[in-house]
Protein backbone atom coordinates (compact mmCIF):
# COMPACT_ATOMS: atom_id res chain seq x y z
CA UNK A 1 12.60 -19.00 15.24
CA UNK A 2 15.66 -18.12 17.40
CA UNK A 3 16.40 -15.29 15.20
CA UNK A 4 12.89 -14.20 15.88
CA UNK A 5 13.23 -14.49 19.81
CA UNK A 6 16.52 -12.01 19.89
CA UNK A 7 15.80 -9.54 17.26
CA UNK A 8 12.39 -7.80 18.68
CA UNK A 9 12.79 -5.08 20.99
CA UNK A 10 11.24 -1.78 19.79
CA UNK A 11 7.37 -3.34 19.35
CA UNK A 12 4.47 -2.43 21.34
CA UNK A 13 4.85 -6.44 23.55
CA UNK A 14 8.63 -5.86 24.41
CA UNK A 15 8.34 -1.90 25.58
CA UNK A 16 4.76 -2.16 27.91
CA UNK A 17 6.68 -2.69 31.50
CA UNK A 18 3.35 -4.76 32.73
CA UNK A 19 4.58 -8.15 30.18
CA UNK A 20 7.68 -10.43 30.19
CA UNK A 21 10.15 -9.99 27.86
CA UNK A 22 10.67 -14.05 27.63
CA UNK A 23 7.23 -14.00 26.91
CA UNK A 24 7.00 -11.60 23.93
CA UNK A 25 10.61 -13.43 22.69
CA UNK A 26 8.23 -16.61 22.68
CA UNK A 27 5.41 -14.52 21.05
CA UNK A 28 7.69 -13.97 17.91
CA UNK A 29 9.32 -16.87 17.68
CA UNK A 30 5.73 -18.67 17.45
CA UNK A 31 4.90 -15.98 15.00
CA UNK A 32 7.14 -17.23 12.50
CA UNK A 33 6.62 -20.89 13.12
CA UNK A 34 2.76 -19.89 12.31
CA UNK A 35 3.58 -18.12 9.10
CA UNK A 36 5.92 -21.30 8.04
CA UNK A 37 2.88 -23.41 7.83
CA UNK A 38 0.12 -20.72 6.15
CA UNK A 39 -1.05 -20.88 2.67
CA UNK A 40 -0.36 -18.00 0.73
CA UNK A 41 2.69 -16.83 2.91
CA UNK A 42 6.29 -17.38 2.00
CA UNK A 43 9.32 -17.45 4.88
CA UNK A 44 13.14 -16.03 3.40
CA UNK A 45 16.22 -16.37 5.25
CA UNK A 46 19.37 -15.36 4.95
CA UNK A 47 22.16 -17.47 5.73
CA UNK A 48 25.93 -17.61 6.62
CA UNK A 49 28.26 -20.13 6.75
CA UNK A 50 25.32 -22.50 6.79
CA UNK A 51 23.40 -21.00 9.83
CA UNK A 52 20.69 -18.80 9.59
CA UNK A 53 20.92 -14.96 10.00
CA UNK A 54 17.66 -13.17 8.94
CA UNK A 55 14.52 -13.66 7.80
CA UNK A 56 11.56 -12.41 6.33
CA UNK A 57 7.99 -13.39 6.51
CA UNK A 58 5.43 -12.58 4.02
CA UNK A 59 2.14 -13.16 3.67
CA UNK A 60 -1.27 -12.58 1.06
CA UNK A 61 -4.10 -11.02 2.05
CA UNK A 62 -7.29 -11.32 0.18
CA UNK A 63 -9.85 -8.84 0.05
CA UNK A 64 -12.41 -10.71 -2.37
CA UNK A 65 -12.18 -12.67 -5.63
CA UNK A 66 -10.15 -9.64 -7.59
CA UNK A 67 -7.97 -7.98 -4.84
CA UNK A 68 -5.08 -9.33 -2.92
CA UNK A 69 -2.71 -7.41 -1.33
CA UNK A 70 0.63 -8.42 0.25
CA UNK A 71 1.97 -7.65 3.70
CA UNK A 72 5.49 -8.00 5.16
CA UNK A 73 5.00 -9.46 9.16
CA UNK A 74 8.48 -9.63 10.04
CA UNK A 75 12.16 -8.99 9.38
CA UNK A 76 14.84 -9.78 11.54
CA UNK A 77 18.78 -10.09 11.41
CA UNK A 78 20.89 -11.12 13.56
CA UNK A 79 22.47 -8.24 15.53
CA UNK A 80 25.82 -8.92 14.60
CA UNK A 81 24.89 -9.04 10.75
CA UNK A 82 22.81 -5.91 11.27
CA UNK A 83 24.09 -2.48 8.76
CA UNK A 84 25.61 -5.22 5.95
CA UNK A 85 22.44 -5.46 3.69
CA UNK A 86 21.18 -8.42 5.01
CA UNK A 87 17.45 -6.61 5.86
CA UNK A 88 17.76 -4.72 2.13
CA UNK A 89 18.54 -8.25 0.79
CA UNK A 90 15.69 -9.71 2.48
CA UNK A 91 12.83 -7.43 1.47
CA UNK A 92 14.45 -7.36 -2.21
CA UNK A 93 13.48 -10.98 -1.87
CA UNK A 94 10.00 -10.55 -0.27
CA UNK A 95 9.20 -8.24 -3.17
CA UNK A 96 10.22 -10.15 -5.61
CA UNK A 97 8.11 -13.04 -4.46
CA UNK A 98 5.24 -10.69 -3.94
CA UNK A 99 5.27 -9.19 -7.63
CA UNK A 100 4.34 -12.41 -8.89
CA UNK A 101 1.34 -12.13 -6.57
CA UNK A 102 -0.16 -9.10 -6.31
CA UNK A 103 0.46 -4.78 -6.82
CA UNK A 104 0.87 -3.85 -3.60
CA UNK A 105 2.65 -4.32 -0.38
CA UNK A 106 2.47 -2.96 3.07
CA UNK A 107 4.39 -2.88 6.33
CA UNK A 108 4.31 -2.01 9.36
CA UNK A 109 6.61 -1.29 11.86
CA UNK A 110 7.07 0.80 14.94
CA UNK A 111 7.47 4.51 15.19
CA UNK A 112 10.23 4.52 17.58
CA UNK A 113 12.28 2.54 15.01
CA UNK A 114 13.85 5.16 13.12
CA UNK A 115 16.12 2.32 11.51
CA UNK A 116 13.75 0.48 10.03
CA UNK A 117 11.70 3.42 9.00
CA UNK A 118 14.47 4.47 7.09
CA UNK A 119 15.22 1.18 5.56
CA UNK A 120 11.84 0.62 4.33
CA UNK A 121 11.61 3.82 2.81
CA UNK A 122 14.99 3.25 0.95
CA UNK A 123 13.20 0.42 -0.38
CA UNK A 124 10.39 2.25 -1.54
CA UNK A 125 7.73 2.19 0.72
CA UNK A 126 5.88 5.34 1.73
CA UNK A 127 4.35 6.26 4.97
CA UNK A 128 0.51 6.04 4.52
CA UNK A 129 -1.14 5.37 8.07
CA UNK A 130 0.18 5.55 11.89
CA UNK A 131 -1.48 4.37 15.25
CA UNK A 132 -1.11 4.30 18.94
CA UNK A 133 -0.96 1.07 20.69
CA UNK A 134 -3.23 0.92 24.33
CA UNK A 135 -3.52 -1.21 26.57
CA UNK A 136 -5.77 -2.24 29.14
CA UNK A 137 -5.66 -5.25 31.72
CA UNK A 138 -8.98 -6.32 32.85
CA UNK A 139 -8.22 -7.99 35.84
CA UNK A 140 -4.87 -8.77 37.57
């Protein structure tokens, strides 16, 4: 979960001025404890030296009886541990776990992120759908 808290910076929570960044650290890092305890999801992480430096989070999503699909929620690496194929590593992983599950697997990430853009399409993904992120506070 700490890994979660530091990694996320370029996501719709962490660039909208009007929230707190401790607060959308806290928002990921509950994210993942979440995922640890739902059925049909599955949690990877990397480690060093015996201490954790990425993860990835994936998780089924059933459309009826006959159709599952999977979806990636989150990857993170440690900054330091960031360019050494720790994220490739990870979503090998992920999609390994998920071809014993289903056909297909989608993820999302932002725009902005050029990086992980990139990354997931080295990994085989192709773009398919984009969206714009709004916001509106009803009171203050």
């Amino acid at each position: 979960m700490e890994i979660a808290r530091r990694s996320f910076v370029i996501d719709h929570f962490h660039v909208d001025p009007g929230l707190q960044r401790d607060r959308c650290d806290e928002l990921y890092a509950q994210w993942v404890s979440t995922q640890l305890k739902e059925q049909g999801c599955a949690t990877f992480v990397a480690v060093e030296s015996d201490r954790p430096i990425g993860l990835i989070t994936c998780a089924l999503q059933r459309v009826d009886a006959d159709w599952r699909y999977g979806t990636i929620d989150l990857v993170a690496v440690e900054q330091k541990m960031q360019g050494k194929g720790v994220v490739s590593s990870l979503i090998a992983r992920g999609l390994e776990w998920f071809s014993r599950h289903t056909t297909s697997v989608y993820v999302g990430t932002q725009a902005a992120n050029i990086s992980a853009v990139r990354m997931y399409e080295r990994s085989g993904f192709r773009h398919v759908y984009s969206e714009a992120t709004l916001r509106l506070w009803l009171c203050r």
